[in-house]
C-alpha atoms as a PDB file:
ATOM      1  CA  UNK A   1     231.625 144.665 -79.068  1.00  0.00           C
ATOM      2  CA  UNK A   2     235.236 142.647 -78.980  1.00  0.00           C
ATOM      3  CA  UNK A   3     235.326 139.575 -76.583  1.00  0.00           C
ATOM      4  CA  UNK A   4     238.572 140.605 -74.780  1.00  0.00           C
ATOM      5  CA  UNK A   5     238.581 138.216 -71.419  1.00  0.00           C
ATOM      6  CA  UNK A   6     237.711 134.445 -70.809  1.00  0.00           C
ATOM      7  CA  UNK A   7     237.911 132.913 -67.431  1.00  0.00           C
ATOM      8  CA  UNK A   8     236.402 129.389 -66.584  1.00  0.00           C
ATOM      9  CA  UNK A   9     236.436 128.096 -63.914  1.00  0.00           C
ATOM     10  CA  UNK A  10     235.551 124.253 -62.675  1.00  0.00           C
ATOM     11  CA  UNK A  11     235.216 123.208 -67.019  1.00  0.00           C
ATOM     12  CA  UNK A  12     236.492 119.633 -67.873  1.00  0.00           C
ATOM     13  CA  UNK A  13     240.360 119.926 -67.214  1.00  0.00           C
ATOM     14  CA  UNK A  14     240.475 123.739 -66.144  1.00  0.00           C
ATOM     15  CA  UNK A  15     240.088 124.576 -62.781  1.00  0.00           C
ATOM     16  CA  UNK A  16     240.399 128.370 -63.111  1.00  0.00           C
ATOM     17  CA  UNK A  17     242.059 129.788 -66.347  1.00  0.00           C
ATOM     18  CA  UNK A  18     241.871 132.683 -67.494  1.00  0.00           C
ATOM     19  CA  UNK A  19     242.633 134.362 -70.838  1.00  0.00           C
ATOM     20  CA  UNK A  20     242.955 137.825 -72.376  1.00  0.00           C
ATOM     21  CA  UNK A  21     241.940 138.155 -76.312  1.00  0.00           C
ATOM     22  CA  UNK A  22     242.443 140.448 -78.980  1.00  0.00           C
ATOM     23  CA  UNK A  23     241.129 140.968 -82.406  1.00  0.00           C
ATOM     24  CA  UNK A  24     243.033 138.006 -83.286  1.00  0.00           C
ATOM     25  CA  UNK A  25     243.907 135.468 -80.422  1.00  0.00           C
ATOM     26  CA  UNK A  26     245.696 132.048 -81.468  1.00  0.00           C
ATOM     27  CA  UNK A  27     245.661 129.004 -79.049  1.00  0.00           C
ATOM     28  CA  UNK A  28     248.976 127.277 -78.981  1.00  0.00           C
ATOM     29  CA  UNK A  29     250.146 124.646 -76.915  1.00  0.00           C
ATOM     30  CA  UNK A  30     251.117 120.728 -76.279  1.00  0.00           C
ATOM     31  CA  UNK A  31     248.567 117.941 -76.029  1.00  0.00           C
ATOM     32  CA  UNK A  32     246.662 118.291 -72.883  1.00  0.00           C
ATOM     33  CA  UNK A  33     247.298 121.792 -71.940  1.00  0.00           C
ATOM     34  CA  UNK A  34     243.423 122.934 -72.539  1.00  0.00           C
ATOM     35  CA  UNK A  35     243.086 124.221 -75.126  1.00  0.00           C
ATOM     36  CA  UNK A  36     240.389 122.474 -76.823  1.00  0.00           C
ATOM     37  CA  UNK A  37     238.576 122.713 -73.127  1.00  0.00           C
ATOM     38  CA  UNK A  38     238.875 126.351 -73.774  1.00  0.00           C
ATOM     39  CA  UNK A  39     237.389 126.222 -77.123  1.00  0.00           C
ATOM     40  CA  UNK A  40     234.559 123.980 -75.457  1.00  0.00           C
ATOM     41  CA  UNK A  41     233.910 126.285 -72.632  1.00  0.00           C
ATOM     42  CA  UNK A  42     233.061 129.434 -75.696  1.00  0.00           C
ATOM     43  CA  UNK A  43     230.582 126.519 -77.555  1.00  0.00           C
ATOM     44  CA  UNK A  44     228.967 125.811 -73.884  1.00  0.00           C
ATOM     45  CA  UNK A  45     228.754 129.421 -73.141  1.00  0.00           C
ATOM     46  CA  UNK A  46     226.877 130.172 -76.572  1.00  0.00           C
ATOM     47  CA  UNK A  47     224.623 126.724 -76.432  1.00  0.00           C
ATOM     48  CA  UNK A  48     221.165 126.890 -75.972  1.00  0.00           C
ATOM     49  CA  UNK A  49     221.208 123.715 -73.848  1.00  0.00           C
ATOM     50  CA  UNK A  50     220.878 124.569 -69.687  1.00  0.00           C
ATOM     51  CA  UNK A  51     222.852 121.640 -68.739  1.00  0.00           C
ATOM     52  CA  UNK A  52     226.296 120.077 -69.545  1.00  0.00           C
ATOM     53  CA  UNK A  53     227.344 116.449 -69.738  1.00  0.00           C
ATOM     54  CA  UNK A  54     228.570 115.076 -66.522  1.00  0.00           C
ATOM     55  CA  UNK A  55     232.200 114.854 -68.146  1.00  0.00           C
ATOM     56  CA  UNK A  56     232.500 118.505 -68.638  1.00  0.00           C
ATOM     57  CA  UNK A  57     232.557 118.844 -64.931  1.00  0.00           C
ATOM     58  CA  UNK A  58     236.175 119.638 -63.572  1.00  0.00           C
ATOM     59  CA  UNK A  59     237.122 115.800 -62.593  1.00  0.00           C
ATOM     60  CA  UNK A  60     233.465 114.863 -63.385  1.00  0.00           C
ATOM     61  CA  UNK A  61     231.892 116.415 -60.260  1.00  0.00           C
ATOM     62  CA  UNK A  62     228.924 117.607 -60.577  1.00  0.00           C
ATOM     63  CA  UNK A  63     228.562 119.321 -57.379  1.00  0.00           C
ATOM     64  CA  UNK A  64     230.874 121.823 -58.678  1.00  0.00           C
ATOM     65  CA  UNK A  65     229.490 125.202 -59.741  1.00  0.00           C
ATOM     66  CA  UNK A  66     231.165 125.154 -63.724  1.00  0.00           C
ATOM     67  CA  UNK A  67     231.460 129.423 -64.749  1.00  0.00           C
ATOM     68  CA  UNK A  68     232.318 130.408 -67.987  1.00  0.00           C
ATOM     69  CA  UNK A  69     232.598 134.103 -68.034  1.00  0.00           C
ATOM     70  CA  UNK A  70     232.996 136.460 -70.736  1.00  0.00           C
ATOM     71  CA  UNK A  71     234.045 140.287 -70.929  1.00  0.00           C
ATOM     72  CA  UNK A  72     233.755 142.276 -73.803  1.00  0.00           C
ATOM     73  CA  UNK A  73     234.707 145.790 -74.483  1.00  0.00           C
ATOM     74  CA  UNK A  74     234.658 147.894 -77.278  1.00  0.00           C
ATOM     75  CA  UNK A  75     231.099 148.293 -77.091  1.00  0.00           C
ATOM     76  CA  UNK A  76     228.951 150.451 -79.781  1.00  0.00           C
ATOM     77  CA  UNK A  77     226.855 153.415 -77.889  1.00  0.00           C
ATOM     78  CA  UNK A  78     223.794 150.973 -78.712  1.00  0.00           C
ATOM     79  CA  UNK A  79     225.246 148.159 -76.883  1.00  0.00           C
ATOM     80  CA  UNK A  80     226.446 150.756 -74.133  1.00  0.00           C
ATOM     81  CA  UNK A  81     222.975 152.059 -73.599  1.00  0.00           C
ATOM     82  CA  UNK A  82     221.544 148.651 -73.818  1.00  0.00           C
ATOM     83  CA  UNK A  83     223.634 147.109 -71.458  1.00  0.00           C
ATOM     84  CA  UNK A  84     223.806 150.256 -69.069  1.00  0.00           C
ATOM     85  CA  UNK A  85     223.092 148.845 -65.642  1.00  0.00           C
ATOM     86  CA  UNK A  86     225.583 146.237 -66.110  1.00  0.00           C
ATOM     87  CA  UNK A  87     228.489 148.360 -67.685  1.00  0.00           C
ATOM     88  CA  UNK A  88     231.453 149.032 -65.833  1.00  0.00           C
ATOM     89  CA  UNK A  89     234.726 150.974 -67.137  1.00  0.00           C
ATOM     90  CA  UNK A  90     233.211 150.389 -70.593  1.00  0.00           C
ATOM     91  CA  UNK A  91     233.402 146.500 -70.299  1.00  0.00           C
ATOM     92  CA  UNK A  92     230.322 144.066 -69.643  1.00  0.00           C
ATOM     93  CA  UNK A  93     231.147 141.245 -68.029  1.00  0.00           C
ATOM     94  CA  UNK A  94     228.387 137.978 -68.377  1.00  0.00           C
ATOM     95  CA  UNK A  95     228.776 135.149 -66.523  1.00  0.00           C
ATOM     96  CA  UNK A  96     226.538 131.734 -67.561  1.00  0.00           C
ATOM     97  CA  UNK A  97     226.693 129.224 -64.181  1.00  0.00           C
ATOM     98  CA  UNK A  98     225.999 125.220 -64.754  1.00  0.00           C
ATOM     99  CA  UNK A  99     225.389 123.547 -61.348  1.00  0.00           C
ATOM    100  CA  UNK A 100     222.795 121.224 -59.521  1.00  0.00           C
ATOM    101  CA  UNK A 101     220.114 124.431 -58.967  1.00  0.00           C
ATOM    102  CA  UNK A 102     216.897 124.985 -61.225  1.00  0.00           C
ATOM    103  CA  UNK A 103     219.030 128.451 -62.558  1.00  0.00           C
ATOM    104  CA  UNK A 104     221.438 126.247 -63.971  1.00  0.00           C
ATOM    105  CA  UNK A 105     222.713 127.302 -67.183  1.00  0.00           C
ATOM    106  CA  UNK A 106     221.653 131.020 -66.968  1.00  0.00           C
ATOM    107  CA  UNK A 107     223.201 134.167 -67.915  1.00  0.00           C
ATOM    108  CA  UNK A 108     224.640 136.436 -65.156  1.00  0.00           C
ATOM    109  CA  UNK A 109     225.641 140.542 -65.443  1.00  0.00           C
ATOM    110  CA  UNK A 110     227.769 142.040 -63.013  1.00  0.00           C
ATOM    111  CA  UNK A 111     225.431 144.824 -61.101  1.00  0.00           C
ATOM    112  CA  UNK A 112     225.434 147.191 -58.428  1.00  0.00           C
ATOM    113  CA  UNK A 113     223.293 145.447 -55.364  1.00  0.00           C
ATOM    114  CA  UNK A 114     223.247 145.432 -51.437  1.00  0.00           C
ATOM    115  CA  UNK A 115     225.078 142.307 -50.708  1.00  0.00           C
ATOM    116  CA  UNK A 116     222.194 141.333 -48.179  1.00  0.00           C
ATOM    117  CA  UNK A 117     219.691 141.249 -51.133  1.00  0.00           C
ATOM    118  CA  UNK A 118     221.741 139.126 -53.515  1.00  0.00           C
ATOM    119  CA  UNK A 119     221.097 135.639 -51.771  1.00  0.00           C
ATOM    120  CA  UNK A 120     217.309 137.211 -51.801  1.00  0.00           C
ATOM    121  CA  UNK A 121     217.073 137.879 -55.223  1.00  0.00           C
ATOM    122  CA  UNK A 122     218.987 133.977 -55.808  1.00  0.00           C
ATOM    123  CA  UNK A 123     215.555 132.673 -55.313  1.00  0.00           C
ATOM    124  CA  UNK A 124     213.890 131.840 -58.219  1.00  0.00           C
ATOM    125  CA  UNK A 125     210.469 131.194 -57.378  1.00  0.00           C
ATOM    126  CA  UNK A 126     208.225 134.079 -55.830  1.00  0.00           C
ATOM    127  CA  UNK A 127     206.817 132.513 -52.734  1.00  0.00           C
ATOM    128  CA  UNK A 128     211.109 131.755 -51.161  1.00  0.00           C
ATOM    129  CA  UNK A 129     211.879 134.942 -52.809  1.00  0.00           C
ATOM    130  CA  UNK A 130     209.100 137.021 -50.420  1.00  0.00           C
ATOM    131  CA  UNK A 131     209.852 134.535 -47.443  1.00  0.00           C
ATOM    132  CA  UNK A 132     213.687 135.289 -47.426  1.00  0.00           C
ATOM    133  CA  UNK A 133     213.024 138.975 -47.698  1.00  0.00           C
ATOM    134  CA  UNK A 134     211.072 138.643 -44.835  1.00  0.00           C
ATOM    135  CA  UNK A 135     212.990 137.344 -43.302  1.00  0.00           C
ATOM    136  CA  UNK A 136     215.453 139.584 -43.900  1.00  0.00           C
ATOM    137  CA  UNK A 137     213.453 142.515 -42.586  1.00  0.00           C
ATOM    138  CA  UNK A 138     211.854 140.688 -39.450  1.00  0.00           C
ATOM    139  CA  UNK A 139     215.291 139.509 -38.082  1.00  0.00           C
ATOM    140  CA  UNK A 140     217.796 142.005 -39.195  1.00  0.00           C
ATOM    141  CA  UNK A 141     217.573 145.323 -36.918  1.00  0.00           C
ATOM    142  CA  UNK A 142     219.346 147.005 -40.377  1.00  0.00           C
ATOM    143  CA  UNK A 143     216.358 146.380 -42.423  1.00  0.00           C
ATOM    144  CA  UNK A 144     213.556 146.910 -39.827  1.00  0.00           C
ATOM    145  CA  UNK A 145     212.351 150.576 -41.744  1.00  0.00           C
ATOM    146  CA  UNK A 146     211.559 148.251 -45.081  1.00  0.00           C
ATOM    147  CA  UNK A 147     208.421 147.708 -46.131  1.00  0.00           C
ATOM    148  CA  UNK A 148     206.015 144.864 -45.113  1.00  0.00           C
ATOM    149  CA  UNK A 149     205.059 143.083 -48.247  1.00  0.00           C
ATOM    150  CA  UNK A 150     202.878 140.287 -49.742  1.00  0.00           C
ATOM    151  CA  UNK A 151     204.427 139.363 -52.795  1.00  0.00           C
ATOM    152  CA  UNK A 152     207.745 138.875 -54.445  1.00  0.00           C
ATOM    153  CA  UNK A 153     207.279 141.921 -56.690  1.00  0.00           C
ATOM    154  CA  UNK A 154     206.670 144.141 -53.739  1.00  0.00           C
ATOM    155  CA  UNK A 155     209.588 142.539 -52.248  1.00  0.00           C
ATOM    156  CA  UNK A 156     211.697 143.449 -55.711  1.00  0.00           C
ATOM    157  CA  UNK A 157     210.422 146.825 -55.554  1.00  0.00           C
ATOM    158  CA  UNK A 158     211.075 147.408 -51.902  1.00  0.00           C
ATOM    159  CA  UNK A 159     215.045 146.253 -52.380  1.00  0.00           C
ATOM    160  CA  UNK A 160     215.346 148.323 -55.056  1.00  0.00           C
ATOM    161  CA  UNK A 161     214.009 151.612 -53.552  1.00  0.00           C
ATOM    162  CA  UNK A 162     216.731 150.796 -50.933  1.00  0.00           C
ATOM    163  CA  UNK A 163     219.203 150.471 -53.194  1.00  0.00           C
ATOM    164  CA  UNK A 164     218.255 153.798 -55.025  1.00  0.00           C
ATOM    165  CA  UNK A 165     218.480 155.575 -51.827  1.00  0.00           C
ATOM    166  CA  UNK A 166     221.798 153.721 -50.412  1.00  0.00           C
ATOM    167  CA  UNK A 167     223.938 153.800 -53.545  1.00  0.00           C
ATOM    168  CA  UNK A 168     227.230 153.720 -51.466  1.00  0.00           C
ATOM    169  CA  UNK A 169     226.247 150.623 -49.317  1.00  0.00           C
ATOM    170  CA  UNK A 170     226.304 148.880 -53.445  1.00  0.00           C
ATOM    171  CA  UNK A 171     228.687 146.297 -54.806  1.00  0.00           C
ATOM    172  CA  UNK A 172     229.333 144.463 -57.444  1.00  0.00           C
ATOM    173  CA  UNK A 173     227.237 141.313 -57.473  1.00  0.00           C
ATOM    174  CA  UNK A 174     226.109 139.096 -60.387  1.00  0.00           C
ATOM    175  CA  UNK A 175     222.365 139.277 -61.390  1.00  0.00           C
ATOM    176  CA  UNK A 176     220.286 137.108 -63.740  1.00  0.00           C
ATOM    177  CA  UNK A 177     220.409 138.998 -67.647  1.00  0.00           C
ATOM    178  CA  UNK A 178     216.703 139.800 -67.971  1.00  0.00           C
ATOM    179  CA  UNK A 179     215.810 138.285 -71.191  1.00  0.00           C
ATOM    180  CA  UNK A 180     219.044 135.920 -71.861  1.00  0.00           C
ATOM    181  CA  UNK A 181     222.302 136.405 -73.446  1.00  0.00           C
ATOM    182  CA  UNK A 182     222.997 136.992 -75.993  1.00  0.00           C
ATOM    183  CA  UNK A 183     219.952 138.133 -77.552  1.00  0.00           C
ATOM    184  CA  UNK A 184     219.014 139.976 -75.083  1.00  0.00           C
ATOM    185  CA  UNK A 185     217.274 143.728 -75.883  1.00  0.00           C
END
Protein backbone atom coordinates (compact mmCIF):
# COMPACT_ATOMS: atom_id res chain seq x y z
CA UNK A 1 0.00 0.00 0.00
CA UNK A 2 1.15 3.87 -0.89
CA UNK A 3 0.19 6.52 1.80
CA UNK A 4 -1.46 8.97 -0.67
CA UNK A 5 -3.58 11.51 1.79
CA UNK A 6 -2.76 13.22 5.22
CA UNK A 7 -5.22 15.41 6.94
CA UNK A 8 -4.79 16.59 10.66
CA UNK A 9 -6.71 18.28 12.17
CA UNK A 10 -6.44 20.24 15.80
CA UNK A 11 -2.11 19.09 15.80
CA UNK A 12 0.23 21.78 17.35
CA UNK A 13 -0.01 24.72 14.75
CA UNK A 14 -2.47 23.00 12.16
CA UNK A 15 -5.91 23.40 12.56
CA UNK A 16 -7.06 21.35 9.55
CA UNK A 17 -4.47 20.66 6.72
CA UNK A 18 -4.58 18.47 4.50
CA UNK A 19 -2.10 16.93 2.04
CA UNK A 20 -2.02 14.66 -1.01
CA UNK A 21 1.31 12.35 -1.46
CA UNK A 22 2.90 10.49 -4.04
CA UNK A 23 5.66 8.03 -4.31
CA UNK A 24 7.86 10.83 -3.62
CA UNK A 25 6.35 13.93 -1.73
CA UNK A 26 8.87 16.85 -0.67
CA UNK A 27 7.86 19.39 2.09
CA UNK A 28 8.88 22.87 1.18
CA UNK A 29 8.17 25.96 2.77
CA UNK A 30 9.25 29.14 5.10
CA UNK A 31 9.81 28.92 8.84
CA UNK A 32 6.57 28.39 10.53
CA UNK A 33 4.41 27.19 7.80
CA UNK A 34 4.04 23.45 9.39
CA UNK A 35 5.85 21.56 8.10
CA UNK A 36 7.75 19.97 10.75
CA UNK A 37 4.06 19.76 12.59
CA UNK A 38 3.26 17.68 9.63
CA UNK A 39 6.18 15.49 9.95
CA UNK A 40 5.20 15.24 13.80
CA UNK A 41 1.64 14.42 13.19
CA UNK A 42 3.09 10.93 10.79
CA UNK A 43 5.62 10.10 14.11
CA UNK A 44 2.36 10.57 16.50
CA UNK A 45 0.24 8.61 14.20
CA UNK A 46 2.84 5.60 14.12
CA UNK A 47 3.79 5.93 18.12
CA UNK A 48 2.88 3.42 20.37
CA UNK A 49 2.20 6.00 23.10
CA UNK A 50 -1.97 6.71 23.63
CA UNK A 51 -1.44 10.18 24.66
CA UNK A 52 0.33 13.36 23.35
CA UNK A 53 2.06 16.14 25.23
CA UNK A 54 -0.18 18.95 26.14
CA UNK A 55 1.83 21.22 23.55
CA UNK A 56 0.88 19.19 20.61
CA UNK A 57 -2.62 20.32 21.16
CA UNK A 58 -3.73 23.03 18.51
CA UNK A 59 -3.00 26.27 20.88
CA UNK A 60 -2.36 23.80 23.78
CA UNK A 61 -6.01 22.83 24.39
CA UNK A 62 -6.55 19.83 25.40
CA UNK A 63 -10.18 19.69 25.12
CA UNK A 64 -9.70 19.53 21.51
CA UNK A 65 -10.23 16.20 19.74
CA UNK A 66 -6.37 16.10 17.79
CA UNK A 67 -7.08 13.53 14.29
CA UNK A 68 -4.41 12.49 12.30
CA UNK A 69 -5.79 10.57 9.44
CA UNK A 70 -4.20 8.59 6.87
CA UNK A 71 -5.40 7.12 3.38
CA UNK A 72 -3.60 4.77 1.50
CA UNK A 73 -4.24 3.24 -1.81
CA UNK A 74 -2.53 1.04 -3.92
CA UNK A 75 -3.29 -1.78 -1.83
CA UNK A 76 -1.95 -5.54 -2.58
CA UNK A 77 -5.10 -8.14 -2.92
CA UNK A 78 -3.76 -9.31 0.67
CA UNK A 79 -4.15 -5.99 2.15
CA UNK A 80 -7.53 -5.62 0.10
CA UNK A 81 -8.95 -8.77 1.56
CA UNK A 82 -7.59 -7.96 4.91
CA UNK A 83 -8.87 -4.71 5.18
CA UNK A 84 -12.27 -5.55 3.33
CA UNK A 85 -14.92 -4.09 5.57
CA UNK A 86 -13.17 -0.91 5.72
CA UNK A 87 -12.21 -0.50 1.93
CA UNK A 88 -13.80 1.96 -0.09
CA UNK A 89 -12.97 2.84 -3.93
CA UNK A 90 -9.78 0.85 -3.28
CA UNK A 91 -8.50 3.31 -0.53
CA UNK A 92 -8.51 2.63 3.39
CA UNK A 93 -8.78 5.42 5.24
CA UNK A 94 -7.51 5.10 9.33
CA UNK A 95 -8.04 7.65 11.53
CA UNK A 96 -6.03 7.57 15.23
CA UNK A 97 -8.10 10.29 17.69
CA UNK A 98 -6.09 11.86 20.90
CA UNK A 99 -8.61 13.54 23.27
CA UNK A 100 -9.68 13.56 27.05
CA UNK A 101 -11.78 9.93 26.62
CA UNK A 102 -10.33 6.44 27.83
CA UNK A 103 -10.22 5.59 23.63
CA UNK A 104 -7.77 8.15 23.33
CA UNK A 105 -5.10 7.38 21.02
CA UNK A 106 -6.89 4.55 19.08
CA UNK A 107 -7.07 3.58 15.58
CA UNK A 108 -10.30 4.31 13.62
CA UNK A 109 -11.53 2.61 9.93
CA UNK A 110 -14.07 4.18 8.00
CA UNK A 111 -17.20 1.51 7.95
CA UNK A 112 -20.56 1.09 6.84
CA UNK A 113 -22.93 1.55 10.18
CA UNK A 114 -26.51 2.89 11.10
CA UNK A 115 -25.72 6.29 12.31
CA UNK A 116 -28.00 5.57 15.47
CA UNK A 117 -25.58 2.73 16.52
CA UNK A 118 -22.32 4.64 16.17
CA UNK A 119 -22.62 6.76 19.50
CA UNK A 120 -23.67 3.03 20.84
CA UNK A 121 -20.85 1.29 19.75
CA UNK A 122 -18.55 4.74 21.18
CA UNK A 123 -18.91 3.10 24.48
CA UNK A 124 -16.13 1.33 25.53
CA UNK A 125 -17.07 -0.56 28.42
CA UNK A 126 -19.88 -3.34 28.16
CA UNK A 127 -22.26 -2.43 30.90
CA UNK A 128 -22.87 1.75 28.98
CA UNK A 129 -22.53 -0.07 25.82
CA UNK A 130 -25.86 -2.50 26.67
CA UNK A 131 -27.51 0.51 28.63
CA UNK A 132 -27.35 2.94 25.58
CA UNK A 133 -28.63 0.25 23.29
CA UNK A 134 -31.35 -0.02 25.45
CA UNK A 135 -32.00 2.68 25.47
CA UNK A 136 -32.03 3.03 22.11
CA UNK A 137 -34.63 0.32 21.60
CA UNK A 138 -36.97 1.26 24.66
CA UNK A 139 -37.33 4.96 23.56
CA UNK A 140 -36.99 5.02 19.87
CA UNK A 141 -40.39 3.75 18.13
CA UNK A 142 -37.68 2.91 14.99
CA UNK A 143 -35.94 0.34 16.94
CA UNK A 144 -38.86 -1.15 18.98
CA UNK A 145 -38.70 -4.81 16.70
CA UNK A 146 -34.84 -5.23 18.15
CA UNK A 147 -34.06 -7.62 20.37
CA UNK A 148 -34.16 -7.43 24.22
CA UNK A 149 -30.72 -8.21 25.43
CA UNK A 150 -28.53 -8.76 28.55
CA UNK A 151 -25.19 -8.14 27.52
CA UNK A 152 -23.09 -5.96 25.33
CA UNK A 153 -22.30 -8.82 22.94
CA UNK A 154 -25.94 -9.52 22.39
CA UNK A 155 -26.31 -5.92 21.96
CA UNK A 156 -23.25 -6.06 19.15
CA UNK A 157 -24.88 -8.88 17.59
CA UNK A 158 -28.35 -7.47 17.55
CA UNK A 159 -26.98 -4.02 15.68
CA UNK A 160 -25.32 -5.90 13.39
CA UNK A 161 -28.14 -8.25 12.23
CA UNK A 162 -29.88 -4.85 11.62
CA UNK A 163 -27.38 -3.61 9.73
CA UNK A 164 -27.14 -6.85 7.54
CA UNK A 165 -30.72 -6.59 6.82
CA UNK A 166 -30.88 -2.57 6.30
CA UNK A 167 -27.79 -2.10 4.14
CA UNK A 168 -29.25 1.11 2.50
CA UNK A 169 -30.11 2.89 5.86
CA UNK A 170 -25.66 2.50 6.16
CA UNK A 171 -23.11 5.28 6.16
CA UNK A 172 -19.91 5.89 6.47
CA UNK A 173 -18.90 6.12 10.11
CA UNK A 174 -15.51 5.54 11.80
CA UNK A 175 -15.13 2.30 13.90
CA UNK A 176 -12.39 1.17 16.30
CA UNK A 177 -9.56 -1.17 13.99
CA UNK A 178 -10.03 -4.50 15.77
CA UNK A 179 -6.61 -5.41 16.73
CA UNK A 180 -4.67 -1.89 16.17
CA UNK A 181 -3.02 -0.28 13.32
CA UNK A 182 -0.84 -0.98 11.88
CA UNK A 183 -0.24 -4.44 12.71
CA UNK A 184 -3.33 -5.34 12.54
CA UNK A 185 -4.29 -9.05 10.80
Amino acid sequence: MQLKRIRVQNFRSLKDVAIDVGAHTALIGGNGTGKSSVLKALQAFYSTSKKLPSDDFYGRDEDLEVRIELTYNQLTPLEAESFASRVRNGELVVTRIFDQTASTGRYHGSVLQNPDFVPIRGHIQAGPRRDAYRDLRNNNPAYADLPAVTSATQADEAMSAWETNNAGALELHLGFVDKGYPEFD
